[in-house]
C-alpha atoms as a PDB file:
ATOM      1  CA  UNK A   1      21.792  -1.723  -1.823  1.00  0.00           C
ATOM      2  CA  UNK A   2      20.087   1.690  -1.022  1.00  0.00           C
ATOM      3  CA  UNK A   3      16.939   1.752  -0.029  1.00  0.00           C
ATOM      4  CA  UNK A   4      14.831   4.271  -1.597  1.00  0.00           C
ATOM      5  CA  UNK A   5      11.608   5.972  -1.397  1.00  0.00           C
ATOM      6  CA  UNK A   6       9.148   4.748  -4.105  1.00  0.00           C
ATOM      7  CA  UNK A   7      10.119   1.303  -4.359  1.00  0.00           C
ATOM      8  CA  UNK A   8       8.313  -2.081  -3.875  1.00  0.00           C
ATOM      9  CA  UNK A   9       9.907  -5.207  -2.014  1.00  0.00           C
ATOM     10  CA  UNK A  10       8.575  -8.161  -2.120  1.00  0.00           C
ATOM     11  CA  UNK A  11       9.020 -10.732   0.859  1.00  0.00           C
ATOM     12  CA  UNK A  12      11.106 -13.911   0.067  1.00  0.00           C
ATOM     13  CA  UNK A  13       9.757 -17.524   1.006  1.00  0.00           C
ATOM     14  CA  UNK A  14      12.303 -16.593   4.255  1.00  0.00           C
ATOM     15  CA  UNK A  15       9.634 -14.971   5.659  1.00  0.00           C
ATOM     16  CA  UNK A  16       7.202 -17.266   5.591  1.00  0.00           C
ATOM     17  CA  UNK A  17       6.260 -18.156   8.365  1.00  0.00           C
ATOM     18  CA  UNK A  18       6.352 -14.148   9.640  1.00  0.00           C
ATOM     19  CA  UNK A  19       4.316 -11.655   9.747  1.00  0.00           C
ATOM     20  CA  UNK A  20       5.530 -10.466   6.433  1.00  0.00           C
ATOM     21  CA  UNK A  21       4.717 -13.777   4.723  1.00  0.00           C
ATOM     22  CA  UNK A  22       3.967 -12.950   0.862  1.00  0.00           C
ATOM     23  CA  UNK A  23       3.970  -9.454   1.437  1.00  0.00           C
ATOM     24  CA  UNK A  24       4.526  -6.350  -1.172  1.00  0.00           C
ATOM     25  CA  UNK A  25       5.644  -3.444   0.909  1.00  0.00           C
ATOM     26  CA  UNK A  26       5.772  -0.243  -0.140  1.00  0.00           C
ATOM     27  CA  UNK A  27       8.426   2.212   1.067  1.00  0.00           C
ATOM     28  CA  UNK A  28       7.687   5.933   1.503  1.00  0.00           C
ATOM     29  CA  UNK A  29      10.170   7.116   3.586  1.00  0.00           C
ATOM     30  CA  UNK A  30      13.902   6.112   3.847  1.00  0.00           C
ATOM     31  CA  UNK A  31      16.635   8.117   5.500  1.00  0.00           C
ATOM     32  CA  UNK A  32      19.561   8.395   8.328  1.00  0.00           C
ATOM     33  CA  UNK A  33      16.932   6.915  11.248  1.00  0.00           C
ATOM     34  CA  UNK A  34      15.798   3.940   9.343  1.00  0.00           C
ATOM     35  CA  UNK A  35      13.002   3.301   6.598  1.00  0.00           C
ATOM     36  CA  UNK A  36       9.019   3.162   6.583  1.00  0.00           C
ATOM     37  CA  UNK A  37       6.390   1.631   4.603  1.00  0.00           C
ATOM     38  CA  UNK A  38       2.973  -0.161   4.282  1.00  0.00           C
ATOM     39  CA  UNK A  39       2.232  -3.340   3.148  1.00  0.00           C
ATOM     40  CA  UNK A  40       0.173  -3.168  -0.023  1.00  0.00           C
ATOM     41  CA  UNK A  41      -1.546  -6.767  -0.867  1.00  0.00           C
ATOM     42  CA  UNK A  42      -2.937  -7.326   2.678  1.00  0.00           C
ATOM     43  CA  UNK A  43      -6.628  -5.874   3.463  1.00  0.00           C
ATOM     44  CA  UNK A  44      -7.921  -5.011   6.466  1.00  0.00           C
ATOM     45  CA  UNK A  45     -11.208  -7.526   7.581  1.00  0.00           C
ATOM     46  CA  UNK A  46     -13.117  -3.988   8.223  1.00  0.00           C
ATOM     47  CA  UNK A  47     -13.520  -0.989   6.238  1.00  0.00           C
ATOM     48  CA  UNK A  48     -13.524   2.645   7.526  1.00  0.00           C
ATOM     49  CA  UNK A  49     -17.148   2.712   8.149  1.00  0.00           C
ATOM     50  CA  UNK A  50     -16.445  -0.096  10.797  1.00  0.00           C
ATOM     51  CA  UNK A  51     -14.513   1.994  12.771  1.00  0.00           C
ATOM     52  CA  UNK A  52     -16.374   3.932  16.023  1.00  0.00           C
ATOM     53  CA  UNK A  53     -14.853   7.731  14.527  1.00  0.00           C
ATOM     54  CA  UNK A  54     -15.690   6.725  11.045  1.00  0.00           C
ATOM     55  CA  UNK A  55     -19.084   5.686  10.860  1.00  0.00           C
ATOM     56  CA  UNK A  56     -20.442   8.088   8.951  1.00  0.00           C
ATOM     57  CA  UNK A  57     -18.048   7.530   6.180  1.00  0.00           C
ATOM     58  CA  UNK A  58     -17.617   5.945   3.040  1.00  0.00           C
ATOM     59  CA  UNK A  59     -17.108   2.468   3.196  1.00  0.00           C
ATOM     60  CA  UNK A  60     -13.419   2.694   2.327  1.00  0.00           C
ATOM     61  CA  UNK A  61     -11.048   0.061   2.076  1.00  0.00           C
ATOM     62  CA  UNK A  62      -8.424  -0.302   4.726  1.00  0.00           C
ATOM     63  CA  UNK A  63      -5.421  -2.054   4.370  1.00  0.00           C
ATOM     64  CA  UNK A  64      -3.112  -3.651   6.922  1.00  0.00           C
ATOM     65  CA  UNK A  65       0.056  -1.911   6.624  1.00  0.00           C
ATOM     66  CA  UNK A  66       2.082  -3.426   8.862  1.00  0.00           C
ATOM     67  CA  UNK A  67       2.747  -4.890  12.322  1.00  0.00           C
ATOM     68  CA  UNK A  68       3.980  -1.193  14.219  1.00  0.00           C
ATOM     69  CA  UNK A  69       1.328   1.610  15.678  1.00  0.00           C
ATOM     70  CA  UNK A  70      -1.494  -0.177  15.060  1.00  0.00           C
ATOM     71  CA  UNK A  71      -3.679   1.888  16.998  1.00  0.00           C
ATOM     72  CA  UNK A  72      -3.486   4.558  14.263  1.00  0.00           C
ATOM     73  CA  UNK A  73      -4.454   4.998  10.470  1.00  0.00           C
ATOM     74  CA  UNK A  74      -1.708   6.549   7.982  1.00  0.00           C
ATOM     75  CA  UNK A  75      -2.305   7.089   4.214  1.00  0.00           C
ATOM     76  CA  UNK A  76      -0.852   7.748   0.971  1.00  0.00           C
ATOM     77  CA  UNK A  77      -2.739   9.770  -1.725  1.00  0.00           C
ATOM     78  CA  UNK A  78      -2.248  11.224  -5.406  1.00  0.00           C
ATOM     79  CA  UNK A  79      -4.444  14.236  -4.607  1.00  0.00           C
ATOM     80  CA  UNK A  80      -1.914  16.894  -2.707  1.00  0.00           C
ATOM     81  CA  UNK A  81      -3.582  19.868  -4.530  1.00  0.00           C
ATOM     82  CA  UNK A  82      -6.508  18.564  -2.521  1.00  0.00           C
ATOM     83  CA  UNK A  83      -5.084  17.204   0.550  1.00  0.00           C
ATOM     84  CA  UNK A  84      -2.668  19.440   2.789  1.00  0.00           C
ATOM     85  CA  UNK A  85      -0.136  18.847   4.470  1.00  0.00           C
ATOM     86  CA  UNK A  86       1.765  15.800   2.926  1.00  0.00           C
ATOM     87  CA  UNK A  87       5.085  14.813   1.636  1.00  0.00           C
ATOM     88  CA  UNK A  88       5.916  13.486  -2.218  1.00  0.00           C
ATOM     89  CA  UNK A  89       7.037  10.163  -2.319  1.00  0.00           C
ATOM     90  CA  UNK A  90       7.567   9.763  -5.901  1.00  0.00           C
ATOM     91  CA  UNK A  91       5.770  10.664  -8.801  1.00  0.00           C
ATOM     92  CA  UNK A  92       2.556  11.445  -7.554  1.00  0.00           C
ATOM     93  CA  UNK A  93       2.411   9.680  -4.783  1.00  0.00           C
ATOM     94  CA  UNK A  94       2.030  11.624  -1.174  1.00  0.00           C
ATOM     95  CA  UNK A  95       2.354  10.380   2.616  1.00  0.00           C
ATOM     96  CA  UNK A  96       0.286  11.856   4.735  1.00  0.00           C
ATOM     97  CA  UNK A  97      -1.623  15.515   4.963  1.00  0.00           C
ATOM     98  CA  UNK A  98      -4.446  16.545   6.416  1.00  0.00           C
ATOM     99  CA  UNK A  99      -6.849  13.130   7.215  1.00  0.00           C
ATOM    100  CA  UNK A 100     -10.101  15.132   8.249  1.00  0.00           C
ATOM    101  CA  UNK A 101      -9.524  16.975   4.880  1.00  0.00           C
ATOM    102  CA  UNK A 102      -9.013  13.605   2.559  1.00  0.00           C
ATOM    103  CA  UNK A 103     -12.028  11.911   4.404  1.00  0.00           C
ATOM    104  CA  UNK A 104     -14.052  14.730   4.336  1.00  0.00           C
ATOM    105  CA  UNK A 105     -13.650  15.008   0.252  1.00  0.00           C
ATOM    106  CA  UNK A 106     -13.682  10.891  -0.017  1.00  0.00           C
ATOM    107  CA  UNK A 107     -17.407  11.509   1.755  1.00  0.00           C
ATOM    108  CA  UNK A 108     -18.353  13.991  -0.910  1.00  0.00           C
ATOM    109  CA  UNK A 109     -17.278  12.019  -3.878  1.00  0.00           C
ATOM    110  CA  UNK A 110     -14.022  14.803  -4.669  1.00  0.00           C
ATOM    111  CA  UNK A 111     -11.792  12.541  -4.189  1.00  0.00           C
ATOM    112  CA  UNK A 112     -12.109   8.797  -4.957  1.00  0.00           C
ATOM    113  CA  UNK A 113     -10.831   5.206  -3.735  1.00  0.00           C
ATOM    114  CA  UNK A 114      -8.403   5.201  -6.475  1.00  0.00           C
ATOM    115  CA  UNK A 115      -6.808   8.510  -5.128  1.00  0.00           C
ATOM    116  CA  UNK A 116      -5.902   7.470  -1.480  1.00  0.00           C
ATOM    117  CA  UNK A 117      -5.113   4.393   0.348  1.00  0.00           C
ATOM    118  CA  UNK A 118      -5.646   3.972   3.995  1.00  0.00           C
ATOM    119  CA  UNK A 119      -3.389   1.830   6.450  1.00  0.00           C
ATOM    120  CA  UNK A 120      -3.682   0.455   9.591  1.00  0.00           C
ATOM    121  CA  UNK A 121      -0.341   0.123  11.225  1.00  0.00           C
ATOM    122  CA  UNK A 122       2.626   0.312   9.158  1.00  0.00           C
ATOM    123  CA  UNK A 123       6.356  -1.516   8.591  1.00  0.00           C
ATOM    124  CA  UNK A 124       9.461   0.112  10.329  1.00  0.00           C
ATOM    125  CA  UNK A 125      12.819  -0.675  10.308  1.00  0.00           C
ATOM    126  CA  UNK A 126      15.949   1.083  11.960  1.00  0.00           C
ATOM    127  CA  UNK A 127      18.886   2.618  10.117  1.00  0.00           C
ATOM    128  CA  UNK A 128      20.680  -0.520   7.838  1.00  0.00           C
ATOM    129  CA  UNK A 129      18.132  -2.796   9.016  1.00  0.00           C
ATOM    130  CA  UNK A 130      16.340  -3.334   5.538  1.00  0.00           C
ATOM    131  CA  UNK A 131      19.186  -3.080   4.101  1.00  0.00           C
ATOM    132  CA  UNK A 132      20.612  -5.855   6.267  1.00  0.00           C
ATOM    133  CA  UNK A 133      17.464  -8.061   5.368  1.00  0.00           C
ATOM    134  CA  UNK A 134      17.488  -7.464   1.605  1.00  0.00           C
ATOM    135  CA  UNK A 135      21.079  -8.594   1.929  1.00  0.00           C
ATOM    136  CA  UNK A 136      20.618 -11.604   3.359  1.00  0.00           C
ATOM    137  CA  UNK A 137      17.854 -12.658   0.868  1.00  0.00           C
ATOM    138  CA  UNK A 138      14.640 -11.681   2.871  1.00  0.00           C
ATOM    139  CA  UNK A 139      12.842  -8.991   0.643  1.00  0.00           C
ATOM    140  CA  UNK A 140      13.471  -8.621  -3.030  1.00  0.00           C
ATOM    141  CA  UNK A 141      13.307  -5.300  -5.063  1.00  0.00           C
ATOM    142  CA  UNK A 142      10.758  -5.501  -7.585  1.00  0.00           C
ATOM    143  CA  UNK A 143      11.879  -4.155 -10.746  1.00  0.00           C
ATOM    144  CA  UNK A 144      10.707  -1.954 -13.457  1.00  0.00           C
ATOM    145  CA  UNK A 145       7.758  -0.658 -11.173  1.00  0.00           C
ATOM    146  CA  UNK A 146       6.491   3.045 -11.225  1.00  0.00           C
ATOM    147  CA  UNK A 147       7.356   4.319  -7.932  1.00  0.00           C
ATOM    148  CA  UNK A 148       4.157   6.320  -8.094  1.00  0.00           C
ATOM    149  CA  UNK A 149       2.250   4.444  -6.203  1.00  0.00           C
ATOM    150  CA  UNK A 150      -0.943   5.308  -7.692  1.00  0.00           C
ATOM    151  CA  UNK A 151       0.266   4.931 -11.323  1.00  0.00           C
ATOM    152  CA  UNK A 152      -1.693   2.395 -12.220  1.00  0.00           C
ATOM    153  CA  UNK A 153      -4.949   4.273 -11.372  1.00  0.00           C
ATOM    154  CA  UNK A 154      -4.496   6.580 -14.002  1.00  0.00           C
END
């Protein structure tokens, strides 16, 4: 199978004594070097606020996207008219933009918790290597879901 941008995999009881153990990932990028996503169902134990740069911020939810670069935040957001600098996922779902922009409008109420959602860390694999896994019966594709991430906002 072809992994995609926009899609949601859910880890199989193979994984469960991994990281990925009852994880939803979602993937937002997925071409010739390998594929990227964040883990959607796990939350961070600190919001924003917590964090040293951040303190004067709202007290937004973080999530843990996954096990790689998790020295860094990365986010996904429905708000591009707002936010520049990101790339469409699917539907109206964006990676990445312009963070100081997208925190600066979450601390003046212009954009909303329902319009962004901020990662710590994220999920990587290397060309075929999902592929490989969802082959072998690790992750499963779950169906009929809106590849906009933020679809069920609305």
């Amino acid at each position: 199978m072809q992994v995609t941008p926009g899609i949601f995999l859910q880890a199989s009881s193979l994984l469960d004594q991994d990281f990925f153990a009852q994880a939803v990932v979602y993937i937002h990028q997925s071409d010739e070097t390998g594929c990227v996503g964040f883990i959607t169902n796990r939350i961070f134990p600190r919001k924003l606020n917590e964090l040293a740069e951040f303190a004067g911020s709202q007290p937004v939810t973080l999530y843990d996207g996954g096990p790689v670069d998790r020295e860094h935040l990365f986010f996904l957001h429905n708000r591009p008219e707002l936010v520049p600098g990101g790339r469409q996922v699917a539907g109206n779902t964006w990676w990445g933009g312009n963070f100081s922009k997208a925190i600066a409008l979450l601390n003046k109420g212009l954009i909303g918790t329902g319009d962004i959602r901020v990662c710590i860390g994220y999920c990587g694999w290397d060309k075929d290597a999902l592929e490989a896994e969802i082959g072998e019966g690790s992750w499963r594709v779950i169906e009929n879901r809106d590849p906009d991430f933020f679809a069920g906002n609305r």
